[in-house]
PDB file of N, CA and C in Angstrom:
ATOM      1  N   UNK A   1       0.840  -1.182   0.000  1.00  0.00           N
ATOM      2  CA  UNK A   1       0.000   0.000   0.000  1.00  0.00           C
ATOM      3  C   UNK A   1       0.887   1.248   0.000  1.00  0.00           C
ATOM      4  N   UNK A   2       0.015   2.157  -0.607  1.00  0.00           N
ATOM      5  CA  UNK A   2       1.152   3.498  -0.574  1.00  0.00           C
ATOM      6  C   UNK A   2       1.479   4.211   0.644  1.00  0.00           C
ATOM      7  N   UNK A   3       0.442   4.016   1.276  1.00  0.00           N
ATOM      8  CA  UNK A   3       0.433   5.115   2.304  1.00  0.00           C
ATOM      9  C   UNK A   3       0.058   4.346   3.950  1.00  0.00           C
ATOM     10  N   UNK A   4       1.105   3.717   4.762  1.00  0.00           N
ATOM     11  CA  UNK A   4       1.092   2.539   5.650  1.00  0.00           C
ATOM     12  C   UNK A   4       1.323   2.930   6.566  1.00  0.00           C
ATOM     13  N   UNK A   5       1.043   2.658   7.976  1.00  0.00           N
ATOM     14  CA  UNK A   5       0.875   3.239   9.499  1.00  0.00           C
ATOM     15  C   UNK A   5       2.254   3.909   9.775  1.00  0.00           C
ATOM     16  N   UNK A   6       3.321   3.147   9.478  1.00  0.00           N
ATOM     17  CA  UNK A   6       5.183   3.742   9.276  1.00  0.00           C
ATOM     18  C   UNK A   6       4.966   5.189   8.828  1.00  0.00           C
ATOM     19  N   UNK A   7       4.844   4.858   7.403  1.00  0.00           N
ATOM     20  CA  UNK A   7       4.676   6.354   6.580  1.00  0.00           C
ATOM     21  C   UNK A   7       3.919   7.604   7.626  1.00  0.00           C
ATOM     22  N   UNK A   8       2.633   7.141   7.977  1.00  0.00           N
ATOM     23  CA  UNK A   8       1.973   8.326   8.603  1.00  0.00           C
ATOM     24  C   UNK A   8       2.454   8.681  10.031  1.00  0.00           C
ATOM     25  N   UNK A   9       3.099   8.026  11.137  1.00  0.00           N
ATOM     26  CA  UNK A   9       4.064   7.888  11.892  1.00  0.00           C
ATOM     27  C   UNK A   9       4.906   8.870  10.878  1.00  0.00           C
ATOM     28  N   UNK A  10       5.876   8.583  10.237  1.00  0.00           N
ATOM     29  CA  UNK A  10       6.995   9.818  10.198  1.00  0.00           C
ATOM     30  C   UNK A  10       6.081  11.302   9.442  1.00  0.00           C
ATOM     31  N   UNK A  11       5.198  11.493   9.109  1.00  0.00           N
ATOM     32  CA  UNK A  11       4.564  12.276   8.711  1.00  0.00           C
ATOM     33  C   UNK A  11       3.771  13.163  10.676  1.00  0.00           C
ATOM     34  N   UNK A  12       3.541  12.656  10.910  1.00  0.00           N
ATOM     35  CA  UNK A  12       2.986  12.698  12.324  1.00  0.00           C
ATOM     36  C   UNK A  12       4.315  13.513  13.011  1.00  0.00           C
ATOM     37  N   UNK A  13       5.740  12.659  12.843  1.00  0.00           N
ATOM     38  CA  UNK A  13       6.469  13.182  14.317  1.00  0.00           C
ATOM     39  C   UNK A  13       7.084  14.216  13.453  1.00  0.00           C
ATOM     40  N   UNK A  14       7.151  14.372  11.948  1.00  0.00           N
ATOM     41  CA  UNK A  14       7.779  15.428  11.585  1.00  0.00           C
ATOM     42  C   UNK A  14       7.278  16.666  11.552  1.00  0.00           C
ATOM     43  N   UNK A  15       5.972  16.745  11.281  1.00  0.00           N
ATOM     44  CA  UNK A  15       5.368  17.582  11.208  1.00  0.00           C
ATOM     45  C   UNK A  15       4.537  18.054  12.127  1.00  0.00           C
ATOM     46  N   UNK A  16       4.146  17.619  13.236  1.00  0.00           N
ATOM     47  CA  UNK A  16       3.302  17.421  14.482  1.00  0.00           C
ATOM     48  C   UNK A  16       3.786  17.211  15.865  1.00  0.00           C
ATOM     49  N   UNK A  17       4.903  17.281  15.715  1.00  0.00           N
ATOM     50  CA  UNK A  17       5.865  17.179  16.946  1.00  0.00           C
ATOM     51  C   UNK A  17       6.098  15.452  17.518  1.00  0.00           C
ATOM     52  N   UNK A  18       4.834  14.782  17.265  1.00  0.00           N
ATOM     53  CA  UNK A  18       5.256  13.405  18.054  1.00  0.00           C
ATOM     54  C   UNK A  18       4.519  12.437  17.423  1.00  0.00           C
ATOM     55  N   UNK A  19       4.761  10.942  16.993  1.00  0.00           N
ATOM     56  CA  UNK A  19       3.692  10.086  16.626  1.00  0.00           C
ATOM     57  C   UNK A  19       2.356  10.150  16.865  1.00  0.00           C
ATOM     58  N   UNK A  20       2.389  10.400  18.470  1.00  0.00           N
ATOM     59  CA  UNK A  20       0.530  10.578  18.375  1.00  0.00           C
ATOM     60  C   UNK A  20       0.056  11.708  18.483  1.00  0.00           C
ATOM     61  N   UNK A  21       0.508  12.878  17.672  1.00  0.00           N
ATOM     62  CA  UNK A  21      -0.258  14.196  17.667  1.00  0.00           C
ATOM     63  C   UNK A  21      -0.257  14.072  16.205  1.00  0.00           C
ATOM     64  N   UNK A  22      -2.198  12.910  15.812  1.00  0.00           N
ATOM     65  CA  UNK A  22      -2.325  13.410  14.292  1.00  0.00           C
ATOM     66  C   UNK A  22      -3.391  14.274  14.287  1.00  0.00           C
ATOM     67  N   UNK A  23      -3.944  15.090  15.595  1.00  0.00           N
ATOM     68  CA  UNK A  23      -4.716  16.074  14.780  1.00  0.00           C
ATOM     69  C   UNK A  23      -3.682  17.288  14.077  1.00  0.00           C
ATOM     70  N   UNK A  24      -2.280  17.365  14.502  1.00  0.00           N
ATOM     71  CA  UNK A  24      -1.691  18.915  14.036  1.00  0.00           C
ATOM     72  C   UNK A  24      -1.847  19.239  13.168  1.00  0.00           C
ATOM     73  N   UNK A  25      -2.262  20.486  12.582  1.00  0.00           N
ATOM     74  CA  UNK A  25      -2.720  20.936  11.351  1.00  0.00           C
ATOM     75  C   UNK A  25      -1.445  21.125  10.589  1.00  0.00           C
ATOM     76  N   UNK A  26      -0.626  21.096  10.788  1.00  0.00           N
ATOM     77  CA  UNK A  26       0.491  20.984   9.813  1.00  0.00           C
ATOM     78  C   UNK A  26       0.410  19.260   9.731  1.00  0.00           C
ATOM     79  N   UNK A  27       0.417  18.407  10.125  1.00  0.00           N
ATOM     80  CA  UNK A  27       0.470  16.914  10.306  1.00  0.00           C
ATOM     81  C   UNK A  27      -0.619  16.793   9.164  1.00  0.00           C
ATOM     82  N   UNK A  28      -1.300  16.900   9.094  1.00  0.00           N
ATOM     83  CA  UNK A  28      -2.832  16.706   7.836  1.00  0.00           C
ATOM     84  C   UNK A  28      -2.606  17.370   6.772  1.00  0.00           C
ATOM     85  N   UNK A  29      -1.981  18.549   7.272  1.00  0.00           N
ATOM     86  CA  UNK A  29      -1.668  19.128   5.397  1.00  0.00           C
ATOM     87  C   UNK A  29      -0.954  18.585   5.107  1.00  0.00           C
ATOM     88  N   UNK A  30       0.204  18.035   5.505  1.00  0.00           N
ATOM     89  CA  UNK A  30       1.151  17.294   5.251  1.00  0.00           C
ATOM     90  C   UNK A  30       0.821  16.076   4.294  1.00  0.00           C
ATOM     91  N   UNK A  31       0.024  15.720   5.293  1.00  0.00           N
ATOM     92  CA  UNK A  31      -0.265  13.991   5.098  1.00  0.00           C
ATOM     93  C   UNK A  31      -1.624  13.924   3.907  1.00  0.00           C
ATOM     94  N   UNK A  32      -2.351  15.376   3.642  1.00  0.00           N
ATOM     95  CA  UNK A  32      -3.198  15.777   2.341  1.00  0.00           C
ATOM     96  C   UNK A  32      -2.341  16.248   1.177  1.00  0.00           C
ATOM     97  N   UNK A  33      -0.927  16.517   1.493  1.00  0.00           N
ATOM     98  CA  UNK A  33      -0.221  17.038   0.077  1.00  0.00           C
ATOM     99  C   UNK A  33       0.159  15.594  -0.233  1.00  0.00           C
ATOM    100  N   UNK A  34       0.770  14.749   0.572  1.00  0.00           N
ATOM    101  CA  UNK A  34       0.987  13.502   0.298  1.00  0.00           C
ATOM    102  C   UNK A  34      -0.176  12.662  -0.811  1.00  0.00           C
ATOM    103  N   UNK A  35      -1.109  12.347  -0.359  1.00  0.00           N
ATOM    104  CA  UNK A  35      -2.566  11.808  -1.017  1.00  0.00           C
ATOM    105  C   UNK A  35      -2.427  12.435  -2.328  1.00  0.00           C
ATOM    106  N   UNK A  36      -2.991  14.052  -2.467  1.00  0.00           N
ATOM    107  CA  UNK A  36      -3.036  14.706  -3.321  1.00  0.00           C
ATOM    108  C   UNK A  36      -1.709  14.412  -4.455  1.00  0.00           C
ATOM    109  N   UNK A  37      -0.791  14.105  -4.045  1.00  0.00           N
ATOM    110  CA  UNK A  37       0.525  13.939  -5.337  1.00  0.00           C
ATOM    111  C   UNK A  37       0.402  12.709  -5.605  1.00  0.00           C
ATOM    112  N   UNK A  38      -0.220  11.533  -4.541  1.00  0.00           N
ATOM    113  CA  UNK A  38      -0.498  10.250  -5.198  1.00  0.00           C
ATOM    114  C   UNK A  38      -1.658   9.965  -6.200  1.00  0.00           C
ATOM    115  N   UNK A  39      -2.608  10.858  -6.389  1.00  0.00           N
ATOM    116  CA  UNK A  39      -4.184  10.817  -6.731  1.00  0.00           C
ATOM    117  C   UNK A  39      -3.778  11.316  -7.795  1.00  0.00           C
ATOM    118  N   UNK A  40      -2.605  12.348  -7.615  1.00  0.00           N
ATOM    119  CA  UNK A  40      -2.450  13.499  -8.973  1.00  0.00           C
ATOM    120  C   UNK A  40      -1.994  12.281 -10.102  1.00  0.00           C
ATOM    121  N   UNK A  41      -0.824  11.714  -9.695  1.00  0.00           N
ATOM    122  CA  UNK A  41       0.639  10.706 -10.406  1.00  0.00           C
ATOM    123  C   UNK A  41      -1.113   9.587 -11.034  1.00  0.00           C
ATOM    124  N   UNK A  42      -1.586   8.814 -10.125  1.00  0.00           N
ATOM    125  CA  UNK A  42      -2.643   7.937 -10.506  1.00  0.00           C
ATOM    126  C   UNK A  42      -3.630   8.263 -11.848  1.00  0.00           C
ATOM    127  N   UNK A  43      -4.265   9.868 -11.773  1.00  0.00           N
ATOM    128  CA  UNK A  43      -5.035  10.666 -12.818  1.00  0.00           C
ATOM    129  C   UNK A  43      -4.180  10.499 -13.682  1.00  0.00           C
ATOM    130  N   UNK A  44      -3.168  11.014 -14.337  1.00  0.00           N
ATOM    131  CA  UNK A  44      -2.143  10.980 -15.696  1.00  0.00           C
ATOM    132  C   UNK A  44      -2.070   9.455 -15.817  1.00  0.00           C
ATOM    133  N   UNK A  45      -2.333   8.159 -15.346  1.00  0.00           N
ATOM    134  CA  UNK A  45      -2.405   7.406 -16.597  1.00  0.00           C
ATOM    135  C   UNK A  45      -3.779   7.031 -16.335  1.00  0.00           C
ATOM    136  N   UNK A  46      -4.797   6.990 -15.506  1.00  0.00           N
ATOM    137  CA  UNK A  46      -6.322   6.923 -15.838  1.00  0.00           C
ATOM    138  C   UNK A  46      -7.341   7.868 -16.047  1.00  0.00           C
ATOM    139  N   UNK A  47      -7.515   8.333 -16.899  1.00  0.00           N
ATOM    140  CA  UNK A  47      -7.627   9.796 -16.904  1.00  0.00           C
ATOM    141  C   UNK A  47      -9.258   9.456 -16.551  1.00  0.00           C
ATOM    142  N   UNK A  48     -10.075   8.641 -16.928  1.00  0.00           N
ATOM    143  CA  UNK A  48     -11.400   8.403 -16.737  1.00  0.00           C
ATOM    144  C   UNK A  48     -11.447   7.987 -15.367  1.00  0.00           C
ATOM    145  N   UNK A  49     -10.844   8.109 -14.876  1.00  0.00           N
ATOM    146  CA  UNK A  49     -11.326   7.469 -13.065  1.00  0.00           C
ATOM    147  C   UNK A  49     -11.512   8.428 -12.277  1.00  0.00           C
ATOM    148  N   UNK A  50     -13.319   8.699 -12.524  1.00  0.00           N
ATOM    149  CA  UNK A  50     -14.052  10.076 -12.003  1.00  0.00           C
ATOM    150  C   UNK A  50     -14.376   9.780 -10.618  1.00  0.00           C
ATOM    151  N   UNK A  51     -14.360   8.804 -10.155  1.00  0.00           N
ATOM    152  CA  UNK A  51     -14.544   8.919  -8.955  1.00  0.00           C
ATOM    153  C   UNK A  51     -12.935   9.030  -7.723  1.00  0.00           C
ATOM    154  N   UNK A  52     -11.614   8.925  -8.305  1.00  0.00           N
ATOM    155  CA  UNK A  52     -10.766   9.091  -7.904  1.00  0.00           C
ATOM    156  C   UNK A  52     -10.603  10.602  -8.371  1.00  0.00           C
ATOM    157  N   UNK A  53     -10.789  11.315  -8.949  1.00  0.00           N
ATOM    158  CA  UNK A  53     -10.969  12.690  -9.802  1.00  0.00           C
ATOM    159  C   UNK A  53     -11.794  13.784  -9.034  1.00  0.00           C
ATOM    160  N   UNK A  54     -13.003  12.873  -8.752  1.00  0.00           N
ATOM    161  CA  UNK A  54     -13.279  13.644  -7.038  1.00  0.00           C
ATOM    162  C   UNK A  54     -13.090  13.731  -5.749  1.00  0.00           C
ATOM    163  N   UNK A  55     -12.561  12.436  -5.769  1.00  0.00           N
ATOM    164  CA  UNK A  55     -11.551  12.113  -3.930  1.00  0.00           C
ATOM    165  C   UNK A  55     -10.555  13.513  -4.227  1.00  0.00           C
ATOM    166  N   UNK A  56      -9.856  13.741  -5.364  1.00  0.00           N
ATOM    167  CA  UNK A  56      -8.891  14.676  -5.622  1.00  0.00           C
ATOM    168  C   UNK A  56      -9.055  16.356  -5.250  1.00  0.00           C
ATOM    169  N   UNK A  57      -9.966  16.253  -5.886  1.00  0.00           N
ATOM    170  CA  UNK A  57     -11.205  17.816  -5.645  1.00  0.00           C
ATOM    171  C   UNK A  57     -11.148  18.032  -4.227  1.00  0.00           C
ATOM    172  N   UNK A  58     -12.069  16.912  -3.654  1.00  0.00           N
ATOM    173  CA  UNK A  58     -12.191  16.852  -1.683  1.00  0.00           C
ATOM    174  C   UNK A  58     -11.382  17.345  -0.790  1.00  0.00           C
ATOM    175  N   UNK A  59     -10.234  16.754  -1.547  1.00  0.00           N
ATOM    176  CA  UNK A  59      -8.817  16.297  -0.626  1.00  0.00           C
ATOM    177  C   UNK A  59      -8.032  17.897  -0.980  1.00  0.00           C
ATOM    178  N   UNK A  60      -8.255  18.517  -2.081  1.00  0.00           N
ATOM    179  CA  UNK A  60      -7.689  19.941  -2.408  1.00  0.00           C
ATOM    180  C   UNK A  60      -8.126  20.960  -1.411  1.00  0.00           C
ATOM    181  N   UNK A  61      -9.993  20.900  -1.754  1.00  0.00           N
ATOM    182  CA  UNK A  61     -10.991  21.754  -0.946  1.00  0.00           C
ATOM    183  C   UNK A  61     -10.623  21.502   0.848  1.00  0.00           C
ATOM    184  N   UNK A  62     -10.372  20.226   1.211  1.00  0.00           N
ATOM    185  CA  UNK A  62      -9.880  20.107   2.376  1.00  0.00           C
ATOM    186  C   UNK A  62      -8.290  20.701   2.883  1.00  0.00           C
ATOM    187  N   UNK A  63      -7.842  20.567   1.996  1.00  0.00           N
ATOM    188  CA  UNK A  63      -6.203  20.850   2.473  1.00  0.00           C
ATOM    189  C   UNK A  63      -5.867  22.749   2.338  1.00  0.00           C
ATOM    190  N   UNK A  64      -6.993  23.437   1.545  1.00  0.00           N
ATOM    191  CA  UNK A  64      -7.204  24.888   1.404  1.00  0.00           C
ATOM    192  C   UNK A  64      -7.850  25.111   2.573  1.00  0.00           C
ATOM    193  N   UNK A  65      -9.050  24.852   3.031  1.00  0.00           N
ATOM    194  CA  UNK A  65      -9.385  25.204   4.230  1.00  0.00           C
ATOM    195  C   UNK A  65      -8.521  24.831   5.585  1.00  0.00           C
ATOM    196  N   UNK A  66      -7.778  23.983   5.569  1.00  0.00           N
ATOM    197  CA  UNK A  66      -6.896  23.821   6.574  1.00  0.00           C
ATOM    198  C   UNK A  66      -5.690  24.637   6.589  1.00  0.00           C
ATOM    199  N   UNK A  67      -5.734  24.809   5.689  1.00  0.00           N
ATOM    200  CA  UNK A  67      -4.417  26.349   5.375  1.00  0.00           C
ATOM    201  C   UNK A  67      -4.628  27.430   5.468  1.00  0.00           C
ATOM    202  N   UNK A  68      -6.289  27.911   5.351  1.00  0.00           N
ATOM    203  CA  UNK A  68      -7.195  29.318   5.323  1.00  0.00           C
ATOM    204  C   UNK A  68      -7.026  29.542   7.239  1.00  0.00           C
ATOM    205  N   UNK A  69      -7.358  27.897   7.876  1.00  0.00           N
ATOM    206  CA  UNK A  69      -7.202  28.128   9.335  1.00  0.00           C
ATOM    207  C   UNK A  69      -6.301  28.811   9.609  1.00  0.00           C
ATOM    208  N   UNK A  70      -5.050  27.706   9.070  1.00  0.00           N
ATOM    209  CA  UNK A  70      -3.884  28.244   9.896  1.00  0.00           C
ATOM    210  C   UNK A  70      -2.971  29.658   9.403  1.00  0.00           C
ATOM    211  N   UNK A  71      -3.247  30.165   8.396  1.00  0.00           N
ATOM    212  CA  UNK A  71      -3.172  31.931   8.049  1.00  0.00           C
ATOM    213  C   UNK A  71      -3.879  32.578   8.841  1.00  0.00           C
ATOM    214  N   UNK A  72      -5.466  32.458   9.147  1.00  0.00           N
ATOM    215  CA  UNK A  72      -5.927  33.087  10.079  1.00  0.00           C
ATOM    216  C   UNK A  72      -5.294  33.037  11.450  1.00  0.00           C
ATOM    217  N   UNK A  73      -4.874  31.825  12.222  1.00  0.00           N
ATOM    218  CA  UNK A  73      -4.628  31.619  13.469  1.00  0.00           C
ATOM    219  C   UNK A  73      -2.946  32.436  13.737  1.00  0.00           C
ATOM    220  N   UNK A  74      -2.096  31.538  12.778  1.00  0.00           N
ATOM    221  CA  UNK A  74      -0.729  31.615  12.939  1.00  0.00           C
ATOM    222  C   UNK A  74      -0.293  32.171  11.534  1.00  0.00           C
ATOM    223  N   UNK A  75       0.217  33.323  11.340  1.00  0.00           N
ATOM    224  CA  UNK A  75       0.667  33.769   9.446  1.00  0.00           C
ATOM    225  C   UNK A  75       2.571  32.863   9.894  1.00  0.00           C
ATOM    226  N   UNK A  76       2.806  32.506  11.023  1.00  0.00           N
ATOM    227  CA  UNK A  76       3.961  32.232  10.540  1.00  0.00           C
ATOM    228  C   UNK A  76       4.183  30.996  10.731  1.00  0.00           C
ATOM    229  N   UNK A  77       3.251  30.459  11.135  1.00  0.00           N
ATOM    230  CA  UNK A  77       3.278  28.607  10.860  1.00  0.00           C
ATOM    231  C   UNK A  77       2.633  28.577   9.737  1.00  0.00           C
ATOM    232  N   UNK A  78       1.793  28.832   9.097  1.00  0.00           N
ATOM    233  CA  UNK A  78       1.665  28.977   7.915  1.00  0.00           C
ATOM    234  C   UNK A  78       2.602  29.024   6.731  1.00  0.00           C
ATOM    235  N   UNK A  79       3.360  30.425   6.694  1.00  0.00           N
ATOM    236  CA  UNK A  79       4.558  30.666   5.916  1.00  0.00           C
ATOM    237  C   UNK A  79       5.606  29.417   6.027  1.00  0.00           C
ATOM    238  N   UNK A  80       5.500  28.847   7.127  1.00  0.00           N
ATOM    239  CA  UNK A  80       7.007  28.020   7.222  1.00  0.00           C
ATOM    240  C   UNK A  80       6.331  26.465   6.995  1.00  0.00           C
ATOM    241  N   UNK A  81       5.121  25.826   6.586  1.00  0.00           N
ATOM    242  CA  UNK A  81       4.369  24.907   6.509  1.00  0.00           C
ATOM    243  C   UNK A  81       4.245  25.182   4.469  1.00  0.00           C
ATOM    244  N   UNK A  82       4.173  26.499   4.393  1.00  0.00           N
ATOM    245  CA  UNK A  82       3.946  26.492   2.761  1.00  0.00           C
ATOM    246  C   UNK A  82       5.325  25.976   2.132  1.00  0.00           C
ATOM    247  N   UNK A  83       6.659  26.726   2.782  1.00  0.00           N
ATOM    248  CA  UNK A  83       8.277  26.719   2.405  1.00  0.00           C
ATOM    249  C   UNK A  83       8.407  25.254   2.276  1.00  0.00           C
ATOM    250  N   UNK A  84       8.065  24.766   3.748  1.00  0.00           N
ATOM    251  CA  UNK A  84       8.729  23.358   3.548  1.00  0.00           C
ATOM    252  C   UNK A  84       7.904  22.278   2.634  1.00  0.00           C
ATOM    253  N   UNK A  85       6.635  22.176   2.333  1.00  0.00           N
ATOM    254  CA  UNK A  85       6.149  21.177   1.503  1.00  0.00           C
ATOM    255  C   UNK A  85       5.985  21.994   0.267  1.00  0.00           C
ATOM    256  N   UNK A  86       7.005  23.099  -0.097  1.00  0.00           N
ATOM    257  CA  UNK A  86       6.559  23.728  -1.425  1.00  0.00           C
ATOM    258  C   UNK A  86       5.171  24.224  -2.300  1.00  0.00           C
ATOM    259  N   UNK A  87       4.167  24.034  -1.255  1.00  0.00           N
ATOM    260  CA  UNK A  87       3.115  24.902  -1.926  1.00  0.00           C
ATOM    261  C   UNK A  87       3.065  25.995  -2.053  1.00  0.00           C
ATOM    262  N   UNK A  88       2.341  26.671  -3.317  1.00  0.00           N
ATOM    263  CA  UNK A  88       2.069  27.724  -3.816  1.00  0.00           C
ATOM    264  C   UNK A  88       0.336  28.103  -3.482  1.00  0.00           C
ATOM    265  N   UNK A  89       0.029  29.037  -3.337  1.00  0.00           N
ATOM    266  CA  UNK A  89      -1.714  29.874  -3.218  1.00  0.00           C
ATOM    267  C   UNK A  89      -2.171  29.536  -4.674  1.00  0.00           C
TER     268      UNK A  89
END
């Protein structure tokens, strides 16, 4: 599987301070840019797989509002959460 309890564990302590802090909102964007680049890589060779095409949509609309939070809450966990997983607005 792509994405296995290990994987989300180092996604968790890197980004969230410790294995079991997966609500951190950096920990989920994290672990939604992850998904999102696997869903993306999957679309380019099935291009008809509309229902993976909207998990994609979800998972975008979700990972923007979790970023809209954390600009509102924190502009500089934000800024340093965009740097390190390279997203752009």
């Amino acid at each position: 599987m792509y994405l296995d309890s290990e994987k989300k564990k180092e996604f968790f302590k890197k980004f969230g301070g410790s294995e079991e802090n997966t609500g951190s909102t950096e920990a989920q964007i994290a672990l939604f840019t992850f998904r999102i680049a696997h869903l993306t890589g999957h679309l380019k060779s099935n291009k008809k797989d509309f229902g993976t095409q909207r998990a994609l949509i979800k998972l975008v609309g979700k990972r923007r509002s979790l970023l809209d939070y954390l600009k509102r809450k924190d502009i500089n966990r934000y800024r340093a959460i965009i740097a390190e997983l390279g997203l752009r607005k």
